[in-house]
Protein backbone atom coordinates (compact mmCIF):
# COMPACT_ATOMS: atom_id res chain seq x y z
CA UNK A 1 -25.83 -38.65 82.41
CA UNK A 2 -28.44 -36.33 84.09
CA UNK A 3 -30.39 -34.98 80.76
CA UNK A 4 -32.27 -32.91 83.11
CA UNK A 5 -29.16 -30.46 83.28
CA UNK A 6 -28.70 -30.24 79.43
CA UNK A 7 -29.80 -26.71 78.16
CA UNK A 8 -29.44 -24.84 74.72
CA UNK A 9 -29.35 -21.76 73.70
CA UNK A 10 -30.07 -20.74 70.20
CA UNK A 11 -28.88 -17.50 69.14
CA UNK A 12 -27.90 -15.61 65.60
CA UNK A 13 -24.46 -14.61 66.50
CA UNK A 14 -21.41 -14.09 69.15
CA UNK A 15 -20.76 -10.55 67.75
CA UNK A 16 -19.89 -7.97 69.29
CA UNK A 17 -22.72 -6.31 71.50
CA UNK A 18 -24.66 -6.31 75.18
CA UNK A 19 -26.58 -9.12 74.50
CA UNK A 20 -23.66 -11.51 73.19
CA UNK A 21 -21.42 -10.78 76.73
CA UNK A 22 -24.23 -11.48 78.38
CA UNK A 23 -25.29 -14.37 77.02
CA UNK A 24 -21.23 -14.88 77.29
CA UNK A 25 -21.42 -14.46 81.17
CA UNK A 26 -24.25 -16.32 81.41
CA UNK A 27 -23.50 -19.85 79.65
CA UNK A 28 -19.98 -19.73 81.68
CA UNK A 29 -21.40 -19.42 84.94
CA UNK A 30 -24.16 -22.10 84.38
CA UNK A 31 -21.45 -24.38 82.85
CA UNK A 32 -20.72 -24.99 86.80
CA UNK A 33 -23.83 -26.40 87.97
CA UNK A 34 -25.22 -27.46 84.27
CA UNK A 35 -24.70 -28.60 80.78
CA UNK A 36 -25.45 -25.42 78.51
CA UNK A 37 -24.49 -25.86 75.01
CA UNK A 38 -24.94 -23.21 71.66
CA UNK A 39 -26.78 -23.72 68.53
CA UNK A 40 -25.43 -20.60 66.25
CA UNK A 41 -27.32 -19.82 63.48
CA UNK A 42 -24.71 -17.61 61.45
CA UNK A 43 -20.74 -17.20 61.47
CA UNK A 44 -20.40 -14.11 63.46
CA UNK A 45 -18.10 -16.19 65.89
CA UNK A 46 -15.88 -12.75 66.60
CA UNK A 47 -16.59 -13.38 70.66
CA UNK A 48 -16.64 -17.34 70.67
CA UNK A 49 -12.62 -17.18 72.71
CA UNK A 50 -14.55 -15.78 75.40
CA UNK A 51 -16.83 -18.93 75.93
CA UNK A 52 -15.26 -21.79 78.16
CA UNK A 53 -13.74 -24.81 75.67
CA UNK A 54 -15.93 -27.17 77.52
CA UNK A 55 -18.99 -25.60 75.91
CA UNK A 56 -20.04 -26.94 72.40
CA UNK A 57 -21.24 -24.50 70.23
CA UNK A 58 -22.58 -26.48 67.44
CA UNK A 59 -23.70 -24.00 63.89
CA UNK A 60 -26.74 -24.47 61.69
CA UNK A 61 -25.82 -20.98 59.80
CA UNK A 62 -28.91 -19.50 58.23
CA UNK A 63 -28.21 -19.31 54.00
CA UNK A 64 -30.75 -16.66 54.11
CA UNK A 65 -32.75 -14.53 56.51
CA UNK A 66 -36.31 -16.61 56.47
CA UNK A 67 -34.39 -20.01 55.96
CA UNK A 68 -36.84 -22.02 56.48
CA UNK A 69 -34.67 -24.93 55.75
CA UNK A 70 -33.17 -24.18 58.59
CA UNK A 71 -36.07 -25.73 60.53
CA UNK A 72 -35.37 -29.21 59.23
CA UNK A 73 -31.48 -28.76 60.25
CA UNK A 74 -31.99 -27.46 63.71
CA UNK A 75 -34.86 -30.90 64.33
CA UNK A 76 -31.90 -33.05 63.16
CA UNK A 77 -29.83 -31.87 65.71
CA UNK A 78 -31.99 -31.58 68.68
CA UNK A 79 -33.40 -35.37 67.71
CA UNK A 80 -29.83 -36.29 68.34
CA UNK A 81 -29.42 -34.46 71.79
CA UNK A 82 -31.63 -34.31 74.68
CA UNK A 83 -32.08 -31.47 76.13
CA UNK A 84 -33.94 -29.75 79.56
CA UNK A 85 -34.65 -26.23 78.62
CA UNK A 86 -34.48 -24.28 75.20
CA UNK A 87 -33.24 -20.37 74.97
CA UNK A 88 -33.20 -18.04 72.56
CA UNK A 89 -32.17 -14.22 72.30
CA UNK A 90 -33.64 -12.89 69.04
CA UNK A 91 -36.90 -13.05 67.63
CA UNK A 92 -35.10 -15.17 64.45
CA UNK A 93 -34.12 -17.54 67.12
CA UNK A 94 -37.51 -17.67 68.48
CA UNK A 95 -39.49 -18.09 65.37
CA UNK A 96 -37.24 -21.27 63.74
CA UNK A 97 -37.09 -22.94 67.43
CA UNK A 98 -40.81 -22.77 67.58
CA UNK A 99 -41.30 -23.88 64.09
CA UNK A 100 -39.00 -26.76 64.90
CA UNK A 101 -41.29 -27.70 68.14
CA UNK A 102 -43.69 -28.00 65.23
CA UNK A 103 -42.14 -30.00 62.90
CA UNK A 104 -41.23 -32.36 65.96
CA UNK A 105 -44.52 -32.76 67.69
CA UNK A 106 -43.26 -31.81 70.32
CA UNK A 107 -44.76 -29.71 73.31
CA UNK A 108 -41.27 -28.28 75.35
CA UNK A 109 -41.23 -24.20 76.15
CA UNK A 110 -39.59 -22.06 74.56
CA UNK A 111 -37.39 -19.21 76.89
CA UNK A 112 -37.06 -15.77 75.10
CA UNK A 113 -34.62 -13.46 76.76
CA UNK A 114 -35.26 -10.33 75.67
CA UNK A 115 -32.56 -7.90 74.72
CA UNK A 116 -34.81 -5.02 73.18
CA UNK A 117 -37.94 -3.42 73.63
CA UNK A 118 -38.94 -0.89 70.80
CA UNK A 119 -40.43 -1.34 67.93
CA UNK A 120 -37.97 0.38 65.35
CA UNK A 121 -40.35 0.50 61.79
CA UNK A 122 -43.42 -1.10 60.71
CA UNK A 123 -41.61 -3.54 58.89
CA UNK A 124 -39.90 -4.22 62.78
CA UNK A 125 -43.76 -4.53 63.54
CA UNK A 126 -45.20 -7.05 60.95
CA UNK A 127 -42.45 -9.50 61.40
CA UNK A 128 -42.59 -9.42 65.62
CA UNK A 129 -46.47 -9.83 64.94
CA UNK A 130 -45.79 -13.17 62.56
CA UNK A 131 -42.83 -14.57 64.95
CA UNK A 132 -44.93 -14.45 67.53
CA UNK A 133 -47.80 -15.85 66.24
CA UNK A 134 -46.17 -19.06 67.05
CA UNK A 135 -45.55 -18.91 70.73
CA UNK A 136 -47.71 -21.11 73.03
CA UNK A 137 -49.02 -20.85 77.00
CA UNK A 138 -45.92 -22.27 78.48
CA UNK A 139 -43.28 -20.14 76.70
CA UNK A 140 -41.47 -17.74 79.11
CA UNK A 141 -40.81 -14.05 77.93
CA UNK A 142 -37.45 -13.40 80.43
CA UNK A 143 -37.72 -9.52 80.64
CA UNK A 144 -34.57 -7.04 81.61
CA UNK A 145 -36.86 -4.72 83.52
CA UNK A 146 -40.55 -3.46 84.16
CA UNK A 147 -40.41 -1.21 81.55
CA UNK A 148 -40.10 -4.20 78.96
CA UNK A 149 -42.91 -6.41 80.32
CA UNK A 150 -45.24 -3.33 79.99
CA UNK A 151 -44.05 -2.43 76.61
CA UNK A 152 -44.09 -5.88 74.80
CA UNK A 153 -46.74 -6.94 76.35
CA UNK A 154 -48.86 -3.95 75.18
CA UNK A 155 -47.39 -3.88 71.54
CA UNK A 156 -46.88 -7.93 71.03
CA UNK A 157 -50.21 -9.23 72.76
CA UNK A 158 -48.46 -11.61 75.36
CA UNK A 159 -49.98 -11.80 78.22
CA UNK A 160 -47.98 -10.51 81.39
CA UNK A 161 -48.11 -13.93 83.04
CA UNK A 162 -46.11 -15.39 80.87
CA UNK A 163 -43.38 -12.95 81.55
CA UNK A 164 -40.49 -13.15 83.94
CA UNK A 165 -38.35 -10.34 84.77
CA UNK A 166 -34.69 -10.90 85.67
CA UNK A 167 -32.08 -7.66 85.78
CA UNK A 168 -29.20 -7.82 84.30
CA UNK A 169 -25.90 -8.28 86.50
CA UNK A 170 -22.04 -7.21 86.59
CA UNK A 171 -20.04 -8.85 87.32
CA UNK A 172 -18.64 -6.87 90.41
CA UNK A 173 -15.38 -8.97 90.70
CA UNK A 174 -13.98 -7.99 87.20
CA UNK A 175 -15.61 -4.18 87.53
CA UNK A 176 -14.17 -2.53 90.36
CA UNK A 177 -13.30 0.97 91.65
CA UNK A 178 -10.00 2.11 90.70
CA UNK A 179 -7.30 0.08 91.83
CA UNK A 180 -4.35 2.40 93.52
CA UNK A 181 -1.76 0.45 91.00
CA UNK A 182 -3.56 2.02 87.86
CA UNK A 183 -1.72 4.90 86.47
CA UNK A 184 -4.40 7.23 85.22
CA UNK A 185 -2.03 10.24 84.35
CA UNK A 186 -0.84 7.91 82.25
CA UNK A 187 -3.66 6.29 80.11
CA UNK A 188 -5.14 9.59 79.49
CA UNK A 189 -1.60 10.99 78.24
CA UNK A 190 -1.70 7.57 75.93
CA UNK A 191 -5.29 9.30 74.51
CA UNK A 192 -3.91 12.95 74.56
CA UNK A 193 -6.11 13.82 77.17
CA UNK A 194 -4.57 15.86 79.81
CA UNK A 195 -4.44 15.10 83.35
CA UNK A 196 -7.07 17.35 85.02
CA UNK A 197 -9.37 17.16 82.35
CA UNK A 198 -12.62 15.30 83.01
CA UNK A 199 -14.12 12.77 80.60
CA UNK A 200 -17.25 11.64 79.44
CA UNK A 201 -17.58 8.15 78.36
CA UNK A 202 -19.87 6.34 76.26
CA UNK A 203 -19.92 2.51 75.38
CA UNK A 204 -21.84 1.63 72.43
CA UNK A 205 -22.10 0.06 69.70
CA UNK A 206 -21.76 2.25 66.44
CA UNK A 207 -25.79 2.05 65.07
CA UNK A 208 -28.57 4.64 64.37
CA UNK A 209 -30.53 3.36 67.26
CA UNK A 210 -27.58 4.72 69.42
CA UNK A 211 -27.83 8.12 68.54
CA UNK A 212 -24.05 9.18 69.14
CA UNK A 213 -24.56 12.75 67.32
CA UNK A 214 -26.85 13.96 70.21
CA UNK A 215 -23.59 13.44 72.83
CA UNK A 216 -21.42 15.29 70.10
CA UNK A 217 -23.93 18.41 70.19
CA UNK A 218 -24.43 18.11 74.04
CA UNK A 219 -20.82 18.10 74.59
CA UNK A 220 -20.47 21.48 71.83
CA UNK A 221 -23.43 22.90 74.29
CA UNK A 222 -21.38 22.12 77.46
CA UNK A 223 -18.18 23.71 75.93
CA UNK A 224 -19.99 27.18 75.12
CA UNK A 225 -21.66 27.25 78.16
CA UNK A 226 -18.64 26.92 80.78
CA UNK A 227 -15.31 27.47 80.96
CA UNK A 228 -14.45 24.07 81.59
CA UNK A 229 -14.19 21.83 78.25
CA UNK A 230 -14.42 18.14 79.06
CA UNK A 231 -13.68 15.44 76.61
CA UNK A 232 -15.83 12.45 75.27
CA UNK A 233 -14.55 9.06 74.55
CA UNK A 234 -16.63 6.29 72.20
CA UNK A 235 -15.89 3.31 72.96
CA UNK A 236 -17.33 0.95 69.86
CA UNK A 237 -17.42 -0.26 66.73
CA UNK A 238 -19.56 -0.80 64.38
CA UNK A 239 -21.32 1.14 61.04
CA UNK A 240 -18.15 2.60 59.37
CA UNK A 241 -20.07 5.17 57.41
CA UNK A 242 -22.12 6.40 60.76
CA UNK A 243 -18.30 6.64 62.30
CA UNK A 244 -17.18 8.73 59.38
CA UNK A 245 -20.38 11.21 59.80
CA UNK A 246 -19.74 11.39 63.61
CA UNK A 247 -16.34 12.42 62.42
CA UNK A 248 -17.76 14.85 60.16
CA UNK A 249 -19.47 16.15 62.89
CA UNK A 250 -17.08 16.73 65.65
CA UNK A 251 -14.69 18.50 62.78
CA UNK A 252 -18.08 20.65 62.15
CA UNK A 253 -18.38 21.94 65.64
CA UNK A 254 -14.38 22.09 65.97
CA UNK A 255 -15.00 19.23 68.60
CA UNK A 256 -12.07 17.28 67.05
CA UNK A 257 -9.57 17.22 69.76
CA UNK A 258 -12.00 16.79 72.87
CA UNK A 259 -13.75 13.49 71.29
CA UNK A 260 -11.54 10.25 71.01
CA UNK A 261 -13.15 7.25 68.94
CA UNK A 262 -10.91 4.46 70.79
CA UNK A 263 -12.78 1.87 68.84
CA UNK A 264 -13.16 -1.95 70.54
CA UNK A 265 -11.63 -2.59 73.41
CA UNK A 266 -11.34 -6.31 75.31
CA UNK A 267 -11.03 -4.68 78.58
CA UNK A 268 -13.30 -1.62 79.49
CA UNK A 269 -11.99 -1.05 83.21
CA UNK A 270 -9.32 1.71 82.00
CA UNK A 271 -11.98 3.48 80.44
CA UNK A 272 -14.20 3.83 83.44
CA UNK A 273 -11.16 4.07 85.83
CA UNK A 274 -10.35 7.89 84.22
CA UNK A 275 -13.77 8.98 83.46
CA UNK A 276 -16.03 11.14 85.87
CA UNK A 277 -19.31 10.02 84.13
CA UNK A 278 -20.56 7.20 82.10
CA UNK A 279 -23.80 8.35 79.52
CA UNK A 280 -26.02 6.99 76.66
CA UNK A 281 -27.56 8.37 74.26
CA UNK A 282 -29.54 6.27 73.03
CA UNK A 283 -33.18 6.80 71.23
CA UNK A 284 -34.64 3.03 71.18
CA UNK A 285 -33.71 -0.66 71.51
CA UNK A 286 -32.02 0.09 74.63
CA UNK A 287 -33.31 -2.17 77.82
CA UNK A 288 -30.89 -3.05 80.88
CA UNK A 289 -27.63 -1.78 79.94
CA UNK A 290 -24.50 -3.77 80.58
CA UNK A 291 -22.22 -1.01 80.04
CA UNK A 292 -23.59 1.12 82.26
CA UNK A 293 -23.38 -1.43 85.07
CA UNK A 294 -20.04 -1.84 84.34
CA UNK A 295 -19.69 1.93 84.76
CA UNK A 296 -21.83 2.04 87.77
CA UNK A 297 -19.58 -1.14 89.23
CA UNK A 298 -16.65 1.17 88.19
CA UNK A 299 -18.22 3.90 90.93
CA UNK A 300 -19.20 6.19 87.99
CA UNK A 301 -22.63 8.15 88.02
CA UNK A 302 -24.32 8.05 84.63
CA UNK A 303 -26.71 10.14 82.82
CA UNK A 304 -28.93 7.93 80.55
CA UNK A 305 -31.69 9.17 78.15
CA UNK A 306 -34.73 7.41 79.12
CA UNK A 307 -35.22 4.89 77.32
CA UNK A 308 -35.83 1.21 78.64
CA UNK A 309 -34.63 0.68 81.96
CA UNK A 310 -33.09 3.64 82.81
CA UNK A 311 -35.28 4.85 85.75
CA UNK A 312 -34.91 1.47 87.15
CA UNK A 313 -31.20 1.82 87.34
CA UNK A 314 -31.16 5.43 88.18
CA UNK A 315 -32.21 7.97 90.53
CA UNK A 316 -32.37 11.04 89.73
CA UNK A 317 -29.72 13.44 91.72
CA UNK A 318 -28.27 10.46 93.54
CA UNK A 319 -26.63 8.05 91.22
CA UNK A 320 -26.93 10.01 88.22
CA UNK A 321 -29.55 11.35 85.60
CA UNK A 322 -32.50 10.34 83.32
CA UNK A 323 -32.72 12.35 80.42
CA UNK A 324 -35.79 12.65 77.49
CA UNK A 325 -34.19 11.39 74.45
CA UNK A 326 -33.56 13.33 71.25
CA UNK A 327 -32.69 16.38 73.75
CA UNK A 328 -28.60 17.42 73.43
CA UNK A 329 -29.08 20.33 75.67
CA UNK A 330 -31.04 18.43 78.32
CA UNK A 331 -28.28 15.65 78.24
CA UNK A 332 -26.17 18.03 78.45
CA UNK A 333 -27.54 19.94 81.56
CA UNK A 334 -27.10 16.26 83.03
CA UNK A 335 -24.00 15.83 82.17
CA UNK A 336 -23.29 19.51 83.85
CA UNK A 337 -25.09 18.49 87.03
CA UNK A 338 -23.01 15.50 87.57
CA UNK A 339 -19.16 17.20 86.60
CA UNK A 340 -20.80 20.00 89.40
CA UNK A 341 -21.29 17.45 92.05
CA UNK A 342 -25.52 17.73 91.99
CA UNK A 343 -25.54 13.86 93.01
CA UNK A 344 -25.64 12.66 96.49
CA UNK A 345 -24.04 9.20 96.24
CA UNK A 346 -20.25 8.60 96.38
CA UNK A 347 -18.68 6.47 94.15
CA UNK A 348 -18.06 3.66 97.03
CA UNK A 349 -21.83 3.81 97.27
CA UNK A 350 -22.74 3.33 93.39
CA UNK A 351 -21.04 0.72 93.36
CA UNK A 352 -22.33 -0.38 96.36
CA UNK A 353 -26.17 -0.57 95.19
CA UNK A 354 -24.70 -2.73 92.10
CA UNK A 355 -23.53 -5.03 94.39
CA UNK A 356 -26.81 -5.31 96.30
CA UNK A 357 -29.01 -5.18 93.23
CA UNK A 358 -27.43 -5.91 90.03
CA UNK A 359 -24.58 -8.44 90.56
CA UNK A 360 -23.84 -11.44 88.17
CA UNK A 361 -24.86 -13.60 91.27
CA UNK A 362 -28.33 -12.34 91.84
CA UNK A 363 -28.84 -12.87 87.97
CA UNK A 364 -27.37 -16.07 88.67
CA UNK A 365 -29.86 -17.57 91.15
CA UNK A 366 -32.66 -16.13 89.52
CA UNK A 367 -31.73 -18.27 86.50
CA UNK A 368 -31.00 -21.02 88.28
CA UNK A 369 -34.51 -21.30 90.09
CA UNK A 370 -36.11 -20.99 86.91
CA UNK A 371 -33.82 -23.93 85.48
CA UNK A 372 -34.55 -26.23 88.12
């Protein structure tokens, strides 16, 4: 057996969330050409059907957050394998593999995709600062877009050689434009959302960092300046409590019957095929967006507050808008611009520039080379 194509991947859960289904995507596809296997360091297994039965995922579950017993658990199993290249996806991940190099004596780099970029809190602050105290010259910082490299570079103190940037990718196979057998007359009577009414859909996870409240006060801005009253559709799950204040909200600003919390769903493509535009609102955290390549595979325009790497996946006034952030009313003028027709790309040609720029297979071979 080749040990050269064994790789792991050490991550704290297979959640629900971006980084999970792409990690998800990522493992199957290499499973072709390589050996990938998981090391999970919790019991959040709620997305572990999705990964191919071939892979092992193998669990050293953290008793409490600084485990540091943990370290001695994770050597024992990696003494026992042999493996080509080490990835994590959290800075938890990071910080107990590297200790483990430690412990081991052992000299083998560490790969760090990153899946955010803002510093939240100072406490978010002092414990980046410690974790990374322990990285060394050959560990690889895999970035989701400029923005990121400049940003944790700046705040962290890692030098921009040792990061590497790789984009996200759709798959464009799965997320497609509309197929003529889809009913959408139908789905949106299933919502009780009528047939000529436009929708605005969102895909995110239910937390703060999300900032769902600002597309529930852009949408009340939208309905009081226009005739037209489009609907809004979450798609997420998450903080119960921050679902039962969003509620709160839209009964508020008598927004209850225009926004729809569908909750999780397994298969996003009905959502995109009856929307008109795909948005975010999101204040931090947020780097490369999966959802909204799945939107933009989808042919939808999207108006994303600009945060991360939103300018690097939008133009402004051709696929869409960039927003500020904490700003209903100017995510709202975007969303206006857009259900106006202000953009000057088609929806063949959105999905078009995913194809060309953002695909699962140029993520692929980027991943590949740096395997190799």
């Amino acid at each position: 057996m080749d040990q050269r194509n064994n790789i792991l991947f050490v991550i704290d859960s297979l959640n629900y969330g971006g980084a999970q289904t792409h990690l998800i995507d990522l493992v199957n596809r290499l499973s072709s050409e390589f050996r990938p296997a998981i090391l999970l360091l919790s019991e959040r297994t709620e997305l572990a059907s999705r990964i191919k039965p071939s892979i092992e995922i193998h669990k050293e579950v953290r008793r409490w957050r600084y485990d540091f017993g943990l370290t001695r658990r994770i050597a024992s199993y990696i003494v026992q394998e042999k493996y080509h290249k080490y990835f994590v996806t959290s800075s938890f991940a990071f910080f107990f593999l590297c200790a483990t190099r430690k412990k081991l004596g052992r000299n083998f780099p560490v790969h760090f995709i990153l899946h955010s970029s803002q510093i939240l809190n100072y406490r978010d602050r002092l414990r980046r600062f410690f974790f990374f105290r322990y990285k060394q010259p050959q560990d690889i910082f895999i970035s989701t877009c400029q923005f990121q490299v400049e940003y944790v570079s700046k705040t962290c103190r890692i030098p921009v050689t040792q990061f590497q940037t790789i984009y996200n990718g759709i798959d464009t196979e799965g997320f497609t434009l509309s197929p003529t057998s889809f009913n959408a007359e139908e789905f949106k009577a299933a919502l009780g959302i009528p047939s000529t009414a436009k929708i605005i859909l969102q895909v995110a996870t239910l937390r703060k960092e999300k900032a769902h409240h600002y597309s529930v006060e852009a949408l009340k801005i939208l309905h009081e300046s226009g005739t037209e009253k489009p609907y809004l559709l979450f798609v997420g799950g998450g903080n119960e409590s921050l679902e039962k204040h969003l509620h709160q909200l839209t009964s508020k600003l008598d927004l209850e019957q225009y926004v729809k919390f569908c909750g999780m769903q397994k298969d996003l493509r009905p959502y995109y095929w009856i929307s008109d535009l795909f948005t975010l609102s999101s204040i931090a955290i947020e780097t490369f967006s999966i959802s909204a390549l799945g939107a933009m595979a989808s042919g939808l325009p999207c108006v994303l507050t600009d945060v991360g790497g939103a300018r690097e996946m939008v133009t402004d006034g051709v696929n869409g808008f960039v927003v500020p952030t904490h700003d209903p009313r100017r995510l709202a003028e975007g969303w206006r611009k857009v259900l106006n027709g202000s953009i000057s790309m088609r929806s063949e040609n959105i999905r078009k520039m995913v194809e060309e720029k953002f695909s699962i297979d140029a993520m692929m071979h980027s991943y590949e080379a740096l395997i190799q």
